[in-house]
C-alpha atoms as a PDB file:
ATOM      1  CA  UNK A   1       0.000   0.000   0.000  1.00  0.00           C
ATOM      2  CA  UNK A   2       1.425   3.160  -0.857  1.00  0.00           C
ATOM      3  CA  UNK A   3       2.007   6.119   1.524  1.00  0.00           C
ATOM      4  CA  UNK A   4      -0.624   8.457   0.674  1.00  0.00           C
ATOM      5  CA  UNK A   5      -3.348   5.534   0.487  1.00  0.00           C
ATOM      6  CA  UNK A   6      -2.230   5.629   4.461  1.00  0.00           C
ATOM      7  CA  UNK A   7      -3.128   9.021   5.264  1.00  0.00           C
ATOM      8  CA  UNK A   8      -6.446   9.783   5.719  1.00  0.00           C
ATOM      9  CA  UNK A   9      -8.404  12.686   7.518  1.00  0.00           C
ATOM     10  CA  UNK A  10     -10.702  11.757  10.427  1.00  0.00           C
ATOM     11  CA  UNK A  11     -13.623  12.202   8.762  1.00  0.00           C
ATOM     12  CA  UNK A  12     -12.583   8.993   6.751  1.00  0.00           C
ATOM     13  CA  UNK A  13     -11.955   7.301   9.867  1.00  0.00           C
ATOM     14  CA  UNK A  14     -15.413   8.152  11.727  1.00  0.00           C
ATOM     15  CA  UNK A  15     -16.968   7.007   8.981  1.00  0.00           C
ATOM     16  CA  UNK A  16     -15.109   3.568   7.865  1.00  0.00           C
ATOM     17  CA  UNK A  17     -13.650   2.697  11.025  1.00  0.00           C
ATOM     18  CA  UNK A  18     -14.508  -1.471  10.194  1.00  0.00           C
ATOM     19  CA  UNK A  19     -12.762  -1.057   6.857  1.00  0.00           C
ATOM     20  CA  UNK A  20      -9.797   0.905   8.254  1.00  0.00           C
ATOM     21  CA  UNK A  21      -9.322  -1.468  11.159  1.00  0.00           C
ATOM     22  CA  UNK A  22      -9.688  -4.471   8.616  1.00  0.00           C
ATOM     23  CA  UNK A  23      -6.973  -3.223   5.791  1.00  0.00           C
ATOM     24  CA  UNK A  24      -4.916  -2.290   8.785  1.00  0.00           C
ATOM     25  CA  UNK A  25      -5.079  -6.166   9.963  1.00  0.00           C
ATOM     26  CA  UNK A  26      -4.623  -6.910   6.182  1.00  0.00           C
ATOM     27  CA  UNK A  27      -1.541  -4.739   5.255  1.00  0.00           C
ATOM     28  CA  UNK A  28      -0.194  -4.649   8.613  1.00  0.00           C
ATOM     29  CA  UNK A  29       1.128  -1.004   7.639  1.00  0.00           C
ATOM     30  CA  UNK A  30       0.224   2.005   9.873  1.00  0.00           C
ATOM     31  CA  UNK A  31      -2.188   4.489   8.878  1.00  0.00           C
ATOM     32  CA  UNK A  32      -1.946   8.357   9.793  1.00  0.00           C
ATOM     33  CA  UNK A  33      -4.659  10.391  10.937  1.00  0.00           C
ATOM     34  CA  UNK A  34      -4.863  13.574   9.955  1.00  0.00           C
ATOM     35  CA  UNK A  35      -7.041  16.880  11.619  1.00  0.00           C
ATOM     36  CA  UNK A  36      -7.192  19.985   9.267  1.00  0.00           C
ATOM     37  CA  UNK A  37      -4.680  18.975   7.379  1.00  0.00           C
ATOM     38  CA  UNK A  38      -1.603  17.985   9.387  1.00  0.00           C
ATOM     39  CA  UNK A  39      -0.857  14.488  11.024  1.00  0.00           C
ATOM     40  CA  UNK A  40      -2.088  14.083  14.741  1.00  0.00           C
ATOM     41  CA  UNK A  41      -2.572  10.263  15.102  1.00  0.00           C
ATOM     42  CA  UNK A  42      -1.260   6.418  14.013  1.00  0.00           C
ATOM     43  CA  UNK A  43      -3.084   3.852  13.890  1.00  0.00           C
ATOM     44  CA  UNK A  44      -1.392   0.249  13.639  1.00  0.00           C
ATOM     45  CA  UNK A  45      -2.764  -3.329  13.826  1.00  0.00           C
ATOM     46  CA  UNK A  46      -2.389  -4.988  17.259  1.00  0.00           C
ATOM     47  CA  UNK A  47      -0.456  -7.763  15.563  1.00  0.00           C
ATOM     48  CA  UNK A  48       2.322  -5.183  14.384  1.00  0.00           C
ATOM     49  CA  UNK A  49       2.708  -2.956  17.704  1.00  0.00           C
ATOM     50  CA  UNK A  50       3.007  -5.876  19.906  1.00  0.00           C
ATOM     51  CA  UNK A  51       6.151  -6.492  17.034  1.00  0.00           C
ATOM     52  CA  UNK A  52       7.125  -2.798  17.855  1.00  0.00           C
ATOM     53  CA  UNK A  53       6.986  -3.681  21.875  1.00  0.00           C
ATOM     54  CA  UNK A  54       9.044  -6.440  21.685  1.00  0.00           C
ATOM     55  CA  UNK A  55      11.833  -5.003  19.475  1.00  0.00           C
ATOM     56  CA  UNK A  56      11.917  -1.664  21.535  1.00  0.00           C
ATOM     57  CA  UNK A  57      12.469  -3.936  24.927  1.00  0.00           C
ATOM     58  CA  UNK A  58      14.977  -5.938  23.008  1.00  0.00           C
ATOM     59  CA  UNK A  59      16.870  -2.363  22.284  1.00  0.00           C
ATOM     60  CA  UNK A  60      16.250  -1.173  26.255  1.00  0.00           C
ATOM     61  CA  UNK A  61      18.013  -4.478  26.829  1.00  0.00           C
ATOM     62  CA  UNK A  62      21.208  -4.314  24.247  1.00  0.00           C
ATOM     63  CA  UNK A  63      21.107  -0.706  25.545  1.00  0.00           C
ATOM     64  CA  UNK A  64      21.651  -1.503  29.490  1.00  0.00           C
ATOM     65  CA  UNK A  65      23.916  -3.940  28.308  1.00  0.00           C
ATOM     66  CA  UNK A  66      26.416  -1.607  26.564  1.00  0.00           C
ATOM     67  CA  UNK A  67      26.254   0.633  29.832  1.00  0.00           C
ATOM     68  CA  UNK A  68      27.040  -2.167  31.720  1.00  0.00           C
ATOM     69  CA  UNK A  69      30.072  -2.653  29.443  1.00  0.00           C
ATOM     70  CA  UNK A  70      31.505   0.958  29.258  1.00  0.00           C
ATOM     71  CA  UNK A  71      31.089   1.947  33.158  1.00  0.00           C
ATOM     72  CA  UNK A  72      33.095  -1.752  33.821  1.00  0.00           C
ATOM     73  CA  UNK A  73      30.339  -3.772  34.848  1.00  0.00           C
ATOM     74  CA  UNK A  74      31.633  -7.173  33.438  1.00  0.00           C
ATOM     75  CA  UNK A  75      32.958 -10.263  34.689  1.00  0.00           C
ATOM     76  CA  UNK A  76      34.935 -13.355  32.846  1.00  0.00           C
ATOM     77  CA  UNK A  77      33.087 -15.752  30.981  1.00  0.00           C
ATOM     78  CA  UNK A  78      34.150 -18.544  33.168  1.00  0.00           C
ATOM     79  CA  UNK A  79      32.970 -16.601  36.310  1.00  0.00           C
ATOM     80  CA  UNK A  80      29.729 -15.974  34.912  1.00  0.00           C
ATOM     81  CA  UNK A  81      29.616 -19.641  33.924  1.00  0.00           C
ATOM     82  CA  UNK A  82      30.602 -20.704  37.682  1.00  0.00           C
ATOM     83  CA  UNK A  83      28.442 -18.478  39.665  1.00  0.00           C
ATOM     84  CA  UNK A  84      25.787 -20.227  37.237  1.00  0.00           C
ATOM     85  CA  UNK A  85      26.521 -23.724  37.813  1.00  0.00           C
ATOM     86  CA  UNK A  86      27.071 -22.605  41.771  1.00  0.00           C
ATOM     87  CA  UNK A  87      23.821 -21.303  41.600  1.00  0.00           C
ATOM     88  CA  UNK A  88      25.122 -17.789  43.124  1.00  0.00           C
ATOM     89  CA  UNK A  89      24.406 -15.060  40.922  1.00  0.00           C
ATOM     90  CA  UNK A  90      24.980 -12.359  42.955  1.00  0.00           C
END
């Protein structure tokens, strides 16, 4: 679906709401919402943002990670891997 079949105003939106909601489920591409004019809203299936969730909490994680690494919050490998198998991780 092409970008400006995506943006519609929310007049289009009051009044189709089943057939946005279905080609959003369809395409599983965003749609903008627009109010005189200029973009105010996005509207995604729930398939799609749950997608979104995931991958941003996958970043927050990589992201703590690299802190971790730069302000010298590491240990060996085989320290990690005997605290595991000793059960203390702390």
């Amino acid at each position: 679906m092409k970008l400006s079949e995506r943006i519609k105003p929310i007049s289009y939106l009051k009044a189709n709401a089943a057939e946005v909601i279905a080609k959003l489920a369809e395409h599983q591409q965003p749609m903008i919402i627009t109010v005189n004019g200029e973009a105010k809203a996005v509207l995604q299936d729930i398939d799609s943002y749950e997608e979104m969730q995931e991958a941003i909490a996958m970043l927050r994680i990589v992201q703590m990670g690299q802190k971790d690494i730069r302000e010298g919050n590491t240990i060996p490998l085989e320290e990690a891997m005997r605290r595991v198998r000793d059960g203390s991780l702390d």
